[in-house]
N, C-alpha and C. Protein backbone atom coordinates (compact mmCIF):
# COMPACT_ATOMS: atom_id res chain seq x y z
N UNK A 1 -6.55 38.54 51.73
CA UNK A 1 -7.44 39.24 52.66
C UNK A 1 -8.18 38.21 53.52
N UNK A 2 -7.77 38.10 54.61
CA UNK A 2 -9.15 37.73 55.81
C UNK A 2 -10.31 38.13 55.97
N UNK A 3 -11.36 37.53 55.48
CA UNK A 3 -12.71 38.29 56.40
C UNK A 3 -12.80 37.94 57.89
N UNK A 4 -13.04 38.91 58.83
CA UNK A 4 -13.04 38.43 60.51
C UNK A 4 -14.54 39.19 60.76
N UNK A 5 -14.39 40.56 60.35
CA UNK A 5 -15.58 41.62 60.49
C UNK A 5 -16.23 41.61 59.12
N UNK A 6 -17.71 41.65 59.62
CA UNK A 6 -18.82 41.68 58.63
C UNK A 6 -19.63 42.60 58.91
N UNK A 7 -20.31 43.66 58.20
CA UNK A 7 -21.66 44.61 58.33
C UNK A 7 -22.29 44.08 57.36
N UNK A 8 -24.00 43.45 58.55
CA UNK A 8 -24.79 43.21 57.61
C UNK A 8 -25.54 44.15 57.72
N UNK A 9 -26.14 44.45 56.35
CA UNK A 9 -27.67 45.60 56.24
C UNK A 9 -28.41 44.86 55.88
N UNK A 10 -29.21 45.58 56.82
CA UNK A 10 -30.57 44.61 56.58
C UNK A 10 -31.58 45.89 57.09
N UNK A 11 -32.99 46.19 56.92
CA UNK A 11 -34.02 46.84 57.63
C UNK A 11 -34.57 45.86 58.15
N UNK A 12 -34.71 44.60 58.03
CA UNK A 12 -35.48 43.34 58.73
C UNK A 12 -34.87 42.92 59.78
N UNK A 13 -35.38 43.39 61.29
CA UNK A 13 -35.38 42.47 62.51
C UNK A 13 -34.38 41.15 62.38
N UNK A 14 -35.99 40.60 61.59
CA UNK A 14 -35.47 39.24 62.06
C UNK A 14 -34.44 38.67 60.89
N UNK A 15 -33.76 38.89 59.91
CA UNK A 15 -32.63 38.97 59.06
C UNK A 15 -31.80 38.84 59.12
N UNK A 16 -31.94 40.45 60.55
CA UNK A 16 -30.36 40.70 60.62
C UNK A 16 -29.75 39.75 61.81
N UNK A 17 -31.26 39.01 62.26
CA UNK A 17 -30.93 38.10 63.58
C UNK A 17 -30.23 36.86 62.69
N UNK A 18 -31.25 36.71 62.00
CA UNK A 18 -30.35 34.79 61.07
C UNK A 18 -29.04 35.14 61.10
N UNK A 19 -29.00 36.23 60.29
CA UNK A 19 -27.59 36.58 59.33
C UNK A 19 -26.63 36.53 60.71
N UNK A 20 -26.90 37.48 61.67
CA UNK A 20 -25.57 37.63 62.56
C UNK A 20 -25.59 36.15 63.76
N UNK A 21 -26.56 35.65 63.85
CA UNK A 21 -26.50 34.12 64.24
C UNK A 21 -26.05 33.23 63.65
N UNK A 22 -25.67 32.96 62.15
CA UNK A 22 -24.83 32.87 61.19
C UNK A 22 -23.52 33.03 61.47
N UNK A 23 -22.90 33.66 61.24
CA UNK A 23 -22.09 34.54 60.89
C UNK A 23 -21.27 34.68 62.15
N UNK A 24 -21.99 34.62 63.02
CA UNK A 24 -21.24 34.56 65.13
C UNK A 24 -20.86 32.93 65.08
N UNK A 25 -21.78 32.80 65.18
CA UNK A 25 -21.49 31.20 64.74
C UNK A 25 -19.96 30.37 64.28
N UNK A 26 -20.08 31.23 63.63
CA UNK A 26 -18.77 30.82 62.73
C UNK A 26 -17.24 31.19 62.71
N UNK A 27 -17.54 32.09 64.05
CA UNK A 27 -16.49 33.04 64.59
C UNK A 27 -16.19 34.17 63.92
N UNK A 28 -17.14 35.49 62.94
CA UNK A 28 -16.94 36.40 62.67
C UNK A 28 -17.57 37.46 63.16
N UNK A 29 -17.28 38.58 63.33
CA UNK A 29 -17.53 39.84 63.76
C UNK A 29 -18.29 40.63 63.41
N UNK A 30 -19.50 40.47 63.95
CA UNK A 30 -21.03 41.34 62.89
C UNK A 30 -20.69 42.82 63.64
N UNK A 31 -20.99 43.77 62.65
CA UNK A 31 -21.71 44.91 63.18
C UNK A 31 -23.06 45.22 61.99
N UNK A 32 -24.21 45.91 62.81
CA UNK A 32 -25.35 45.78 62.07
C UNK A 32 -25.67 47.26 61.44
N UNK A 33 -26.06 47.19 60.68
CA UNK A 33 -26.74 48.56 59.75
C UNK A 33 -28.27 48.23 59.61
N UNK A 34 -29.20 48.92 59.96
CA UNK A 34 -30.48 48.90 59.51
C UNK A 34 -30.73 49.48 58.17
N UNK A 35 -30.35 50.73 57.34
CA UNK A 35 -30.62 51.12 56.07
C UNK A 35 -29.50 52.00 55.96
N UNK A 36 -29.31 51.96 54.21
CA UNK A 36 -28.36 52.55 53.78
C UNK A 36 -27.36 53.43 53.70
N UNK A 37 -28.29 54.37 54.91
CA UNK A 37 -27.10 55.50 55.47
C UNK A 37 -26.44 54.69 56.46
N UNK A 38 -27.04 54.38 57.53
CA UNK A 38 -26.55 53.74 58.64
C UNK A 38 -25.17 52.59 57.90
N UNK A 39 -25.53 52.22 56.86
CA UNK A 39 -24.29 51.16 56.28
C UNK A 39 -23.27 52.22 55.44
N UNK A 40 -23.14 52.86 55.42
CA UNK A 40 -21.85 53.94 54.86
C UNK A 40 -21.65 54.44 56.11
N UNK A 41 -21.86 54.63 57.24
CA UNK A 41 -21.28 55.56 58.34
C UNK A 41 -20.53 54.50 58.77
N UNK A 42 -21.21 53.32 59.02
CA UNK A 42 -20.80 52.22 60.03
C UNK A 42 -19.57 51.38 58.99
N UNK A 43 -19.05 51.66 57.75
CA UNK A 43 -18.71 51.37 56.95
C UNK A 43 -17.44 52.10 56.93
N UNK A 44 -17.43 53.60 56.77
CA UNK A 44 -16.30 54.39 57.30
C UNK A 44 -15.92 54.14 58.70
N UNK A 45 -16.76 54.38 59.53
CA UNK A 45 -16.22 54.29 60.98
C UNK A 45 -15.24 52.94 61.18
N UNK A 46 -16.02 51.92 60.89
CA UNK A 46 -15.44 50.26 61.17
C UNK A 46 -14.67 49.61 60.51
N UNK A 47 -14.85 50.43 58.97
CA UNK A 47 -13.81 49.60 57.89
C UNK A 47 -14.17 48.09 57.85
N UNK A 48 -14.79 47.66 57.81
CA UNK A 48 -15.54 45.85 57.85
C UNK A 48 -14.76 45.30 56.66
N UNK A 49 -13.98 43.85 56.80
CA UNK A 49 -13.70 42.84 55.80
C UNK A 49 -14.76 42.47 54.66
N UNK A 50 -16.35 42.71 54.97
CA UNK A 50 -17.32 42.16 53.80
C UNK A 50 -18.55 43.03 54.61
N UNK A 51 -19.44 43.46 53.25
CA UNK A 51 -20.45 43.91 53.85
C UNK A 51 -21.89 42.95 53.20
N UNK A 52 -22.89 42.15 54.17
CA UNK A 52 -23.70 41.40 53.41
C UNK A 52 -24.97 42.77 53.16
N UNK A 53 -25.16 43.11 52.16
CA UNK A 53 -26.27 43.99 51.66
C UNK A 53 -27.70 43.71 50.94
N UNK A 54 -28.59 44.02 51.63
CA UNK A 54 -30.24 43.37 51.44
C UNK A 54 -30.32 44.85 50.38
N UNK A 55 -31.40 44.46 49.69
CA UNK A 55 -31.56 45.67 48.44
C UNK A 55 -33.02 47.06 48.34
N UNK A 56 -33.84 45.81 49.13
CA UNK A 56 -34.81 46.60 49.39
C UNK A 56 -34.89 47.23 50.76
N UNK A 57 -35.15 48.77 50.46
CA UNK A 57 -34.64 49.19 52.35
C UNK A 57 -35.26 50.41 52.03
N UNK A 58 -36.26 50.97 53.24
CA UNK A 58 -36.11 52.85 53.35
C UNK A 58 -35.24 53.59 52.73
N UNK A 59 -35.47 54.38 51.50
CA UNK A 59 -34.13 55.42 51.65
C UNK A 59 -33.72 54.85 50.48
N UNK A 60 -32.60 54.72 50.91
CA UNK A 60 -31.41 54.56 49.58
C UNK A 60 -31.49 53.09 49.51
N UNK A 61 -31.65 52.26 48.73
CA UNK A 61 -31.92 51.06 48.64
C UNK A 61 -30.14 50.59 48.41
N UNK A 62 -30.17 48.72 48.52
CA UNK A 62 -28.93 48.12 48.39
C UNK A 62 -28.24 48.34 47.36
N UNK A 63 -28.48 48.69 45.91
CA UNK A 63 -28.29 48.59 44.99
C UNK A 63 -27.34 50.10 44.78
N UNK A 64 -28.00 50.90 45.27
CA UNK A 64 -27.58 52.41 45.15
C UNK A 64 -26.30 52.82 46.52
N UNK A 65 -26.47 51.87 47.34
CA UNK A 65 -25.24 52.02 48.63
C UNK A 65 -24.00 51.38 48.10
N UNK A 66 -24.31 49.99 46.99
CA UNK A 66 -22.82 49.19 46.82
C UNK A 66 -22.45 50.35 45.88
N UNK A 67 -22.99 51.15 44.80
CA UNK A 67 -22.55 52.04 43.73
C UNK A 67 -21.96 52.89 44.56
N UNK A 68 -22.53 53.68 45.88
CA UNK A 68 -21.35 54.67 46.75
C UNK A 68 -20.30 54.09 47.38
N UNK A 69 -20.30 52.43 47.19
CA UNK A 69 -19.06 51.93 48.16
C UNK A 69 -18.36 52.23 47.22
N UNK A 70 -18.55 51.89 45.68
CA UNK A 70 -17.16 52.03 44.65
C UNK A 70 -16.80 53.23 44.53
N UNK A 71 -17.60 54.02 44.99
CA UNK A 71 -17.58 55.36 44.58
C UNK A 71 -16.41 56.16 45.43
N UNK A 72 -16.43 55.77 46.79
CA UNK A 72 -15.81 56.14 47.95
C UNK A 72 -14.44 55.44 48.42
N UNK A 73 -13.34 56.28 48.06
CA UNK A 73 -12.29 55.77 48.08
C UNK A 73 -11.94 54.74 49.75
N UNK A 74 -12.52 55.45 50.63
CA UNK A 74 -12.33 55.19 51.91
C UNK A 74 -13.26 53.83 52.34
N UNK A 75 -14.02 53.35 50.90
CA UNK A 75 -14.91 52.05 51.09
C UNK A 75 -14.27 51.12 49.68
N UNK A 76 -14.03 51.46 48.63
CA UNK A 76 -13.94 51.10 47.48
C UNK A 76 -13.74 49.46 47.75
N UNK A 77 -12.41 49.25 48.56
CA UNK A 77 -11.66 48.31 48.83
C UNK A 77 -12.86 46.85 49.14
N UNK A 78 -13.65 47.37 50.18
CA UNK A 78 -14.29 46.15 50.81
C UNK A 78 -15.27 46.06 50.05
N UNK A 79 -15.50 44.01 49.94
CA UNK A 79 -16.42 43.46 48.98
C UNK A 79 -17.75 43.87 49.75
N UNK A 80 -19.00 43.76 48.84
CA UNK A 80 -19.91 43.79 48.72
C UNK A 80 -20.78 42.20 48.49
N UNK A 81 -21.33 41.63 48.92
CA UNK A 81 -22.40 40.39 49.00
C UNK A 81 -23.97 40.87 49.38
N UNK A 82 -24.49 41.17 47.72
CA UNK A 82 -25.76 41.25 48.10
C UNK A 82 -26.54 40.16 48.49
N UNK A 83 -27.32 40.54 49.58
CA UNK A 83 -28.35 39.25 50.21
C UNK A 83 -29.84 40.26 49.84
N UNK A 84 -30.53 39.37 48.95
CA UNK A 84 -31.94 40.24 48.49
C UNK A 84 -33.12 38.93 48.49
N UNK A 85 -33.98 39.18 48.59
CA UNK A 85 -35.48 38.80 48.67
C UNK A 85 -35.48 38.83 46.75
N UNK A 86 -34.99 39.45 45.98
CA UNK A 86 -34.75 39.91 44.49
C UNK A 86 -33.81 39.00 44.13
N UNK A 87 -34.42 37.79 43.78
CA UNK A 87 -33.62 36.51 42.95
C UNK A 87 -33.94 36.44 41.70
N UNK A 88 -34.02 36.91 40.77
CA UNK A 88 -34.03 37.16 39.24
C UNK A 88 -32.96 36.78 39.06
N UNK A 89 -32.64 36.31 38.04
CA UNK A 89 -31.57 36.34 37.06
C UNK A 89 -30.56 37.77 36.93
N UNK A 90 -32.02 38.72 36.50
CA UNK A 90 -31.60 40.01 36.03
C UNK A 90 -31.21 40.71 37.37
N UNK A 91 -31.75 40.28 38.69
CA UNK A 91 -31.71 40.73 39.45
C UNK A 91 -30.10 41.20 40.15
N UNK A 92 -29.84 39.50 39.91
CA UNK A 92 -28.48 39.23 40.43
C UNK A 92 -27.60 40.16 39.27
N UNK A 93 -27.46 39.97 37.99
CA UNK A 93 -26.93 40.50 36.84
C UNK A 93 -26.78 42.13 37.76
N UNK A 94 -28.01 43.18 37.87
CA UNK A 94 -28.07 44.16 37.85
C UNK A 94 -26.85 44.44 38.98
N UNK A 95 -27.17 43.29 40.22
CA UNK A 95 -26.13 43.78 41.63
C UNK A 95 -24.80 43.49 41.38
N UNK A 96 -24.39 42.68 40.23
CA UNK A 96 -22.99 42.79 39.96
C UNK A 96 -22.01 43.46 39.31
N UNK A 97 -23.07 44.35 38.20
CA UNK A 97 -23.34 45.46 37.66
C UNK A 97 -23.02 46.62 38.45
N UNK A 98 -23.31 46.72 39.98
CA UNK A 98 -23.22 47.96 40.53
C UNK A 98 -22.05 48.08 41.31
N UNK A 99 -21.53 46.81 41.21
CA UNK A 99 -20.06 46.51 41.84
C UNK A 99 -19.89 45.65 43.17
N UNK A 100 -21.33 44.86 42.92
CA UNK A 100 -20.99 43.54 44.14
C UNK A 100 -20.02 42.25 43.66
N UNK A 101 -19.45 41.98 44.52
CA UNK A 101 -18.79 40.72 43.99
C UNK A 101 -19.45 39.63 44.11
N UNK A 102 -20.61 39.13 44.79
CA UNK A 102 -21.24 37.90 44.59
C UNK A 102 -22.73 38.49 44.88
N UNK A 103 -23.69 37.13 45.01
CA UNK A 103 -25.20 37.71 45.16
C UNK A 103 -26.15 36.29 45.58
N UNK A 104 -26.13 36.46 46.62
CA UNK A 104 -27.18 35.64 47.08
C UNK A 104 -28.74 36.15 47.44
N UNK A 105 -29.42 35.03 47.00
CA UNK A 105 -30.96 35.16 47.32
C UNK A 105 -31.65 34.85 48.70
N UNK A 106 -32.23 35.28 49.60
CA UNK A 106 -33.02 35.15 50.55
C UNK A 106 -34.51 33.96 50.10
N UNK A 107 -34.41 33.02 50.88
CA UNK A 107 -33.65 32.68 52.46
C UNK A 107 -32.99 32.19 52.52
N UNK A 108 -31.53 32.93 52.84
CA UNK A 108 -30.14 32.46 52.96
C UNK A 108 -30.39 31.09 53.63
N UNK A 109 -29.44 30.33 52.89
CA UNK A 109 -28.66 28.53 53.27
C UNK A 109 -27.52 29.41 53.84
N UNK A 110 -27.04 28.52 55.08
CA UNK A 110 -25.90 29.43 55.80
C UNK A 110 -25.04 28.67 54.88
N UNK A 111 -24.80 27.27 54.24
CA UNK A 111 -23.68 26.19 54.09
C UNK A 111 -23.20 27.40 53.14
N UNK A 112 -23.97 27.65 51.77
CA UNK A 112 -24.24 28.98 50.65
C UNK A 112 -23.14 30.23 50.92
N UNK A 113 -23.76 30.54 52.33
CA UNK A 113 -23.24 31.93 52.46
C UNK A 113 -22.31 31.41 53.08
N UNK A 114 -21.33 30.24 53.70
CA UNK A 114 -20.32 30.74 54.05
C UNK A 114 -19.85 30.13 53.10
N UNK A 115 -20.01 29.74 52.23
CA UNK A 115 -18.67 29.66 50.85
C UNK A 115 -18.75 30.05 49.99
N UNK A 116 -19.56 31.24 50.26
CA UNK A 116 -19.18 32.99 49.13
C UNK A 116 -18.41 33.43 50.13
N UNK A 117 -18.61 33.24 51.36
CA UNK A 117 -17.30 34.32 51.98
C UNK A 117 -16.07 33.52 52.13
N UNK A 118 -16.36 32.45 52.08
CA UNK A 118 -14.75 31.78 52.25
C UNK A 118 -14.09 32.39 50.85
N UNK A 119 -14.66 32.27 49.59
CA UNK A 119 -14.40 32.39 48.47
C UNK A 119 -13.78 33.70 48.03
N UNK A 120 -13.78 34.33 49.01
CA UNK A 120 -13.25 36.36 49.21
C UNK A 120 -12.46 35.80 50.11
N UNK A 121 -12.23 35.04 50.65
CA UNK A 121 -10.61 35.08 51.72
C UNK A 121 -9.43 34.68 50.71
């Protein structure tokens, strides 16, 4: 699998600015989600190679959106990379638990995040 396209969620402005300044950077294809619904529509609609997911959000939090990606045959497929402000131990434990494949802590190191995603190609 190639990652080319990425949806990051984020409710934070300025987040979703690092992340997709990041991520452009590097020659991949952001589309943005502000909260958890918005990242399952934009998720079906776009079909994205990786989705980076923040945990705390309005609504349906990160934790409870990666559990509907597994849930949803039409998402199941694409990885999950939680990006959370929630760096616990247990924290990370819980998001891999819900069916993320990796888990990074905020404030993202870009060197970090791009070799969790190289690491899914």
């Amino acid at each position: 699998m190639t990652i080319r396209k990425i949806l990051v969620v984020d409710d934070s402005p300025t987040e979703r600015h690092l992340l997709s300044g990041i991520l452009t950077k590097h020659g991949y294809q952001v589309i943005i989600a502000e909260d958890g619904e918005q990242a399952i529509s934009r998720a079906r609609a776009e079909q994205p190679d990786l989705v980076l997911m923040d945990v705390v959000m309005p609504g349906i939090n990160g934790f409870q959106v990666t559990r509907m990606f597994i849930k949803d045959q039409s998402l199941e497929h694409i990885p999950v990379i939680i990006c959370s402000t929630k760096g616990q131990e247990i924290d990370k434990i819980w998001g891999l638990r819900q069916g993320a494949r990796d888990y990074i802590a905020k404030p993202v190191v870009a060197a970090e995040l791009l070799q969790k995603i190289s690491r899914l190609n």
